[in-house]
Protein backbone atom coordinates (compact mmCIF):
# COMPACT_ATOMS: atom_id res chain seq x y z
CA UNK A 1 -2.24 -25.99 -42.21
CA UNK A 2 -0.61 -24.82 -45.31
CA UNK A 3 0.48 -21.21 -45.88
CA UNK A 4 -1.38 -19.10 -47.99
CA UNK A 5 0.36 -15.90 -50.28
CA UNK A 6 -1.63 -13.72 -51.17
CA UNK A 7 0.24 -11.40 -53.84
CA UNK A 8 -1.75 -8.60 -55.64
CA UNK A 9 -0.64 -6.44 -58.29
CA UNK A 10 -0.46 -2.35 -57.86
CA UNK A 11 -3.47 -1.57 -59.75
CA UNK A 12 -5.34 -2.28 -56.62
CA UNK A 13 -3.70 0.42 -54.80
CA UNK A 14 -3.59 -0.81 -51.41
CA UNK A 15 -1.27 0.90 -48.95
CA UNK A 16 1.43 0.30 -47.59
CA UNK A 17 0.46 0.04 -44.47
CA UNK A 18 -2.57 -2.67 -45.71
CA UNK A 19 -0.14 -4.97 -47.19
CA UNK A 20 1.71 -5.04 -44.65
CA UNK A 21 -0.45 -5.37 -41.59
CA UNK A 22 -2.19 -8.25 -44.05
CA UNK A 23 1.35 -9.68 -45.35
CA UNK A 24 0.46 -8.97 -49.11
CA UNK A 25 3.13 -9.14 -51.60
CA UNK A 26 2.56 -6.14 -54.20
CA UNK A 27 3.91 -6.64 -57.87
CA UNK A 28 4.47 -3.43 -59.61
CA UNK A 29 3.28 -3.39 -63.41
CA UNK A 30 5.12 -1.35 -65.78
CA UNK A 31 4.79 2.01 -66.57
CA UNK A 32 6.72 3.28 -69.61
CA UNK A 33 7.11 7.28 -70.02
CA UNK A 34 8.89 7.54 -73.36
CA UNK A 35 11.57 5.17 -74.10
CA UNK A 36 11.93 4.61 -70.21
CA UNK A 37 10.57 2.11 -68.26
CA UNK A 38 9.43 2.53 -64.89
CA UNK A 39 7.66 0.14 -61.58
CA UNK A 40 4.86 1.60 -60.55
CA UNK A 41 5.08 2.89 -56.78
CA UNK A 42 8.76 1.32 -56.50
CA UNK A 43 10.47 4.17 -59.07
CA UNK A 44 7.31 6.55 -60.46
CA UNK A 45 4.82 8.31 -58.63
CA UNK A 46 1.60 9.32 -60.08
CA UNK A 47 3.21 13.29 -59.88
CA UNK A 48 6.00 11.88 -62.34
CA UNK A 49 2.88 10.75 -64.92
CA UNK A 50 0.88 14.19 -64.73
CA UNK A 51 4.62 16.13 -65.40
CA UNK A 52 5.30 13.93 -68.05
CA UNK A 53 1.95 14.28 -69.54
CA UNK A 54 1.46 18.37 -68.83
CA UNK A 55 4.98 18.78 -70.37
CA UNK A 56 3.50 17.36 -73.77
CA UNK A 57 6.18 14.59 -73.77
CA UNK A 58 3.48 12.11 -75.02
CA UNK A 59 1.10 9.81 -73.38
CA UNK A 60 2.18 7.43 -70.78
CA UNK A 61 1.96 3.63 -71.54
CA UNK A 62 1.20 0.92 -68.83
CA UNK A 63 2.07 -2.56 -69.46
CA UNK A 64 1.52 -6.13 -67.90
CA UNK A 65 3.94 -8.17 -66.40
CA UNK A 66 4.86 -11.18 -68.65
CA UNK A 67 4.44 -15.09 -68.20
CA UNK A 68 8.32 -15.92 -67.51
CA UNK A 69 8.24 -12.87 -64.46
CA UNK A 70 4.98 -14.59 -63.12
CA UNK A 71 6.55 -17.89 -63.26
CA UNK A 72 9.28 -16.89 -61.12
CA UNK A 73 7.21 -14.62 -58.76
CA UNK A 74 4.86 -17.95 -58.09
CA UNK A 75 7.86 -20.42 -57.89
CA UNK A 76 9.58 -17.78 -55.14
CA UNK A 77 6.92 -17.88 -52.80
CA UNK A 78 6.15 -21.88 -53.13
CA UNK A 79 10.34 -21.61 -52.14
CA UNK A 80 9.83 -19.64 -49.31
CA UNK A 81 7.23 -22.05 -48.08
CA UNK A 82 4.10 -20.61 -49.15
CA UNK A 83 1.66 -24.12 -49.41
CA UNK A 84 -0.40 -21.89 -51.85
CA UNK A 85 -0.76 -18.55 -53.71
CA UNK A 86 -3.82 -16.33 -54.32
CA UNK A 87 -2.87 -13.52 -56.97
CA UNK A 88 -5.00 -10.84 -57.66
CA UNK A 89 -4.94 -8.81 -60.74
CA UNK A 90 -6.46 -5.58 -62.57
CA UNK A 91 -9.67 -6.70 -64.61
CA UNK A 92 -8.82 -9.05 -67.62
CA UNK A 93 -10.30 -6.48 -70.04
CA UNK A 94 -8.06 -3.93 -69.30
CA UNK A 95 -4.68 -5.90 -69.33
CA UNK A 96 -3.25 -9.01 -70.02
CA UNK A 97 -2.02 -10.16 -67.12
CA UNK A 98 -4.65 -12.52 -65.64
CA UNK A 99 -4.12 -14.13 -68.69
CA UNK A 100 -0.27 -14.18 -68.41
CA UNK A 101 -0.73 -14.90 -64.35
CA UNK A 102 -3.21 -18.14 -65.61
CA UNK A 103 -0.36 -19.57 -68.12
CA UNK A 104 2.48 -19.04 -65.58
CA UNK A 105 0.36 -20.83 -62.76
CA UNK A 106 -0.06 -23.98 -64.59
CA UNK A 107 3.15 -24.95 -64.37
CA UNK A 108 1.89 -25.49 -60.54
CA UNK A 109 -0.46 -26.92 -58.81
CA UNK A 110 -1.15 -24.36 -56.06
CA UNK A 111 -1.20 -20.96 -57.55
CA UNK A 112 -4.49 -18.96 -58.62
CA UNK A 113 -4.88 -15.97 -60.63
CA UNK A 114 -8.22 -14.03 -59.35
CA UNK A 115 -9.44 -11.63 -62.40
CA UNK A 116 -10.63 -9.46 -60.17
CA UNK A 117 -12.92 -7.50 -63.11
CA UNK A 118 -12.19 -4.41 -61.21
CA UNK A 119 -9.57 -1.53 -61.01
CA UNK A 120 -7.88 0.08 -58.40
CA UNK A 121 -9.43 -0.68 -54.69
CA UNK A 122 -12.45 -2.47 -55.98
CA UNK A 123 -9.60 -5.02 -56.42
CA UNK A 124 -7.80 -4.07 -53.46
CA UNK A 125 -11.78 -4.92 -51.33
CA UNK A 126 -11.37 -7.96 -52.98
CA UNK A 127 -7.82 -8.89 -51.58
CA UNK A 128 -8.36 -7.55 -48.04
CA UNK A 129 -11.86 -9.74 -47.91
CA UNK A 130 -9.71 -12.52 -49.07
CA UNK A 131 -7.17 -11.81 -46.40
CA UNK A 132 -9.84 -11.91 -43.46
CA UNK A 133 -10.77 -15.29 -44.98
CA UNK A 134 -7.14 -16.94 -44.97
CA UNK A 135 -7.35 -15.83 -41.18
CA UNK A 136 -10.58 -17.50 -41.10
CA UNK A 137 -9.03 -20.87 -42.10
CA UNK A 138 -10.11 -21.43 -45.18
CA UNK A 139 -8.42 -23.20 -47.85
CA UNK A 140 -6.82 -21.82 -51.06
CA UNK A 141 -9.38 -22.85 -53.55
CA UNK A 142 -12.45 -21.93 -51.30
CA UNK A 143 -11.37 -18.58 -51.13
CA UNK A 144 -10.56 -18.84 -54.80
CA UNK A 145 -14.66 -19.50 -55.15
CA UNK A 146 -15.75 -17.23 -52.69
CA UNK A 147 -13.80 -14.24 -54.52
CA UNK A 148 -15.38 -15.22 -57.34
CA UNK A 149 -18.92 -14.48 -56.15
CA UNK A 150 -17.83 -11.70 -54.33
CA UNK A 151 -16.49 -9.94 -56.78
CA UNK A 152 -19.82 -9.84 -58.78
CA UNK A 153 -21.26 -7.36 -55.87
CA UNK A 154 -17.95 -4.50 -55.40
CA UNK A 155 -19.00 -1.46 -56.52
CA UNK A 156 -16.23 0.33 -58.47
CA UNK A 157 -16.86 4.15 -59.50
CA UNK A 158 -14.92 7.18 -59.77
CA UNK A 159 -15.77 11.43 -60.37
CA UNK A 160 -13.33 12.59 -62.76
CA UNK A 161 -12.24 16.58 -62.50
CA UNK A 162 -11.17 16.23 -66.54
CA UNK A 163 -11.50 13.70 -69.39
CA UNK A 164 -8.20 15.10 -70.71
CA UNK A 165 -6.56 12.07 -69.56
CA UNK A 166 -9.28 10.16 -71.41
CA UNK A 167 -8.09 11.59 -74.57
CA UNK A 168 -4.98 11.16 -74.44
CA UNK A 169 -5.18 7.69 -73.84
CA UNK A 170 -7.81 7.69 -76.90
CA UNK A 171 -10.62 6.72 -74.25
CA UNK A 172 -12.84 9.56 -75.45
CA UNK A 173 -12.92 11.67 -78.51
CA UNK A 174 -11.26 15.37 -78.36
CA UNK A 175 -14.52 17.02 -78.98
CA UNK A 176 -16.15 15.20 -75.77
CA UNK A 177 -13.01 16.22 -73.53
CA UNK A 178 -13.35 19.91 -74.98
CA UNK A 179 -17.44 20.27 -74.46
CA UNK A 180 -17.06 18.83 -70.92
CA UNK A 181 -14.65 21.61 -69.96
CA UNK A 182 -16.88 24.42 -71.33
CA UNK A 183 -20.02 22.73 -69.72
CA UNK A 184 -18.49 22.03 -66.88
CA UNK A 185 -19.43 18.24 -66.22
CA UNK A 186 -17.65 15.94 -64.36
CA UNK A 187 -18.10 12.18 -65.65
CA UNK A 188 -18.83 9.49 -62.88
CA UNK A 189 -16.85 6.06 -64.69
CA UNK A 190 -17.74 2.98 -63.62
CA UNK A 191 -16.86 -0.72 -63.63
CA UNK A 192 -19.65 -2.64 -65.66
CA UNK A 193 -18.88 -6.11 -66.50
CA UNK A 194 -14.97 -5.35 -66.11
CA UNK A 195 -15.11 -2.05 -68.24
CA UNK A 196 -14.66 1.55 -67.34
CA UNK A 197 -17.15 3.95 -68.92
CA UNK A 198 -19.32 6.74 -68.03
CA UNK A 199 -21.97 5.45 -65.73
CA UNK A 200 -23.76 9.37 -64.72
CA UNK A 201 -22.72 12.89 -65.77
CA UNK A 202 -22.04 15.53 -62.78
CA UNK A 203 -22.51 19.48 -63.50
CA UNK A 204 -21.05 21.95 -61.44
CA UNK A 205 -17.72 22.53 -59.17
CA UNK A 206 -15.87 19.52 -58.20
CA UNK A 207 -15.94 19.31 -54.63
CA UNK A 208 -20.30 19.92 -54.89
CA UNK A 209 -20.43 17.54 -57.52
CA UNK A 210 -18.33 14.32 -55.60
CA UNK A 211 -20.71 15.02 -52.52
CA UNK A 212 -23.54 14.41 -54.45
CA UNK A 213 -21.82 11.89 -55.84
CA UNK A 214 -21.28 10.13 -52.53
CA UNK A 215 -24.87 11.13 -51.89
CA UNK A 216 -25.67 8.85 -54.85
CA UNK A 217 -23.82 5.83 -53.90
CA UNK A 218 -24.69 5.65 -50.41
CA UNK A 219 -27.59 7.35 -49.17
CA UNK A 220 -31.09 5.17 -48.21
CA UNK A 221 -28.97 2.14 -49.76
CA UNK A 222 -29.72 -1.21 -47.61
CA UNK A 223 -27.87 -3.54 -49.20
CA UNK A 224 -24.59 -2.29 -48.37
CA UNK A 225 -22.11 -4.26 -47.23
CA UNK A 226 -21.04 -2.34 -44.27
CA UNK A 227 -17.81 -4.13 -43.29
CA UNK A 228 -15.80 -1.69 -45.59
CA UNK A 229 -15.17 1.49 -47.80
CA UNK A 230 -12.42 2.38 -49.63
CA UNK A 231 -11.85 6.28 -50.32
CA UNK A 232 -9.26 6.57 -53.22
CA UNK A 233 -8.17 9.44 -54.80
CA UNK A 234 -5.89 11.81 -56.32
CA UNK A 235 -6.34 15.03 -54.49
CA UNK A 236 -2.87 14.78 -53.05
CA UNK A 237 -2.61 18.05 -51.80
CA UNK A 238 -6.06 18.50 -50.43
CA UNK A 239 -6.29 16.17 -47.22
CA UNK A 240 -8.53 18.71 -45.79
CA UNK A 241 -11.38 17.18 -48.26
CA UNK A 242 -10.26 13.77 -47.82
CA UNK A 243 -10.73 13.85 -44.14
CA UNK A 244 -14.56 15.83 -44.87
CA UNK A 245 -15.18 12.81 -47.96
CA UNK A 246 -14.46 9.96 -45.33
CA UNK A 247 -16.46 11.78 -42.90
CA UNK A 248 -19.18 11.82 -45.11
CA UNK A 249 -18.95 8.53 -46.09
CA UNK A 250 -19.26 7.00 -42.24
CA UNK A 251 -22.48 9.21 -41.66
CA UNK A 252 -24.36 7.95 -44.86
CA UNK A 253 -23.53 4.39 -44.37
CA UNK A 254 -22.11 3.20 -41.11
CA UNK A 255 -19.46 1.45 -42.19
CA UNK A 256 -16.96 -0.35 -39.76
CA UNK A 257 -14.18 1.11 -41.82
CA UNK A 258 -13.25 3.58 -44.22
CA UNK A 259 -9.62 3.30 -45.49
CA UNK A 260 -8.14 6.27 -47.90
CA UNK A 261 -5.45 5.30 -49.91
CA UNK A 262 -4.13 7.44 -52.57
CA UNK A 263 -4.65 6.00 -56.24
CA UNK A 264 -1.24 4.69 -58.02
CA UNK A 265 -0.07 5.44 -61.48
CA UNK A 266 -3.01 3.34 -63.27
CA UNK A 267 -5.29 5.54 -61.86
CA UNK A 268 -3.49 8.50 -62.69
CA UNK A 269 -2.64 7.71 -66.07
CA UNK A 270 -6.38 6.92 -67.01
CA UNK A 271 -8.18 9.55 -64.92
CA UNK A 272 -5.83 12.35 -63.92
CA UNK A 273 -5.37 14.61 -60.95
CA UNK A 274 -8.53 15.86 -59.01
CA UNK A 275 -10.32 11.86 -59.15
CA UNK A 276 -11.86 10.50 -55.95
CA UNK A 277 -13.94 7.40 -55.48
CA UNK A 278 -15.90 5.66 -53.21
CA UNK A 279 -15.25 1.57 -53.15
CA UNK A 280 -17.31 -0.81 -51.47
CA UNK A 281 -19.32 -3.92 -51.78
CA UNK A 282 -22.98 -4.74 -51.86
CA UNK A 283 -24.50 -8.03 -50.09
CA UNK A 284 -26.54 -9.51 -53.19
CA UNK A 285 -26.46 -8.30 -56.96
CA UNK A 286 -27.28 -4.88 -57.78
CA UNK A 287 -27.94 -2.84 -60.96
């Protein structure tokens, strides 16, 4: 049976842990901070985006990886014996690089890009269901079509502490950043046909306002698929409330897992410090 790589890119903010216990090859994208260039997770951490941003040096920049550095990403694997390569990237309408991933594969005959239409670990459910179904046996291009339907049914959301982040990457207007913080709401974004927007608006402190918010996603829902939950975040100095969000999460669902990982610099960069979200897939479509 031929190999199959699987290679995802860091916007899907798997662990390191995950890719290794799956043998998933992470590709950093750029993330510029100035004049400097950086790789996400290999050089920059998502504490070196919100210094750079609270410092007023600017707004940080993310960037895809281009068609000649996909070429020879695909044609290193195939060397290494890979009989086949599954490469998943951040939605196609918020980069470019599915589309720079599609013109680099077909200079082969074996490689395909997954448009994932989702952003952090609604791609990363995406790559770890594809992993259980390379140990399954299946073949390259029927786990190609099988991602495809699956990844109509992830749910991708997020609770946002500020939309100052928002702003600054000209995602929402100054005035709608300001009134939020004297109202005290909290957005809830969500992925909608591979956009982010605002999906439900949240009033109150943060930690009340993402229990309800798990509350929302999960409670009385029986269409869950239950063999998985991602809880990403950036509360990186509040484990206490990580461990108390995952708890949470098993005792409204049931699912077989919950895996925390902590969001990378895409994340950050859009949403800012204080985001958590819950990450999971339904069985059939949902609204």
């Amino acid at each position: 049976m031929l190999r199959i790589k699987i290679i995802a890119d860091s916007t899907n903010d798997l662990s390191t842990e995950l890719l290794a216990k799956n043998d998933i090859r992470r590709i950093p994208l750029p993330i510029i901070l100035g004049d400097t260039g950086y790789r996400d997770g290999e050089d920059i951490t998502p504490a070196d985006v919100f210094r750079f941003a609270s410092e007023g040096k600017g707004t940080p920049q993310t960037s895809a990886i281009n068609v000649a550095e996909y070429g020879e990403i695909f044609q290193e694997e195939l060397a290494k014996g890979a009989g086949a390569i599954l490469h998943f990237v951040i939605s196609s309408e918020l980069s470019s690089c599915h589309q720079n991933a599609t013109v680099a594969a077909r200079d082969f005959d074996n490689v395909y890009p997954i448009d994932t239409m989702h952003l952090s670990t609604g791609g990363g459910w995406l790559v770890l269901y594809a992993a259980d179904l390379v140990a399954q046996g299946l073949s390259a291009r029927e786990i190609a079509t099988k991602c495809e339907e699956k990844k109509q049914l992830i749910s991708t959301s997020f609770v946002l502490d500020t939309l100052e982040y928002m702003r600054r990457g000209g995602r929402c207007s100054g005035f709608t950043a300001l009134s939020a913080g004297l109202l005290n709401i909290k957005p809830c974004l969500a992925m909608r046909g591979g956009k982010l927007g605002v999906e439900k608006k949240y009033r109150g402190s943060l930690k009340k306002v993402i229990r309800q918010y798990l509350k929302d996603k999960l409670e009385n829902q029986d269409d869950i698929d239950l063999s998985r939950a991602f809880i990403t975040h950036t509360f990186y100095d509040d484990p206490s409330f990580i461990r108390e969000t995952v708890e949470i999460t098993k005792e409204l669902a049931g699912f077989e897992e919950v895996l925390t990982t902590e969001a990378g610099c895409t994340v950050a960069n859009h949403c800012g410090p204080k985001t958590l979200g819950v990450l999971f897939s339904y069985n059939s479509p949902h609204s």
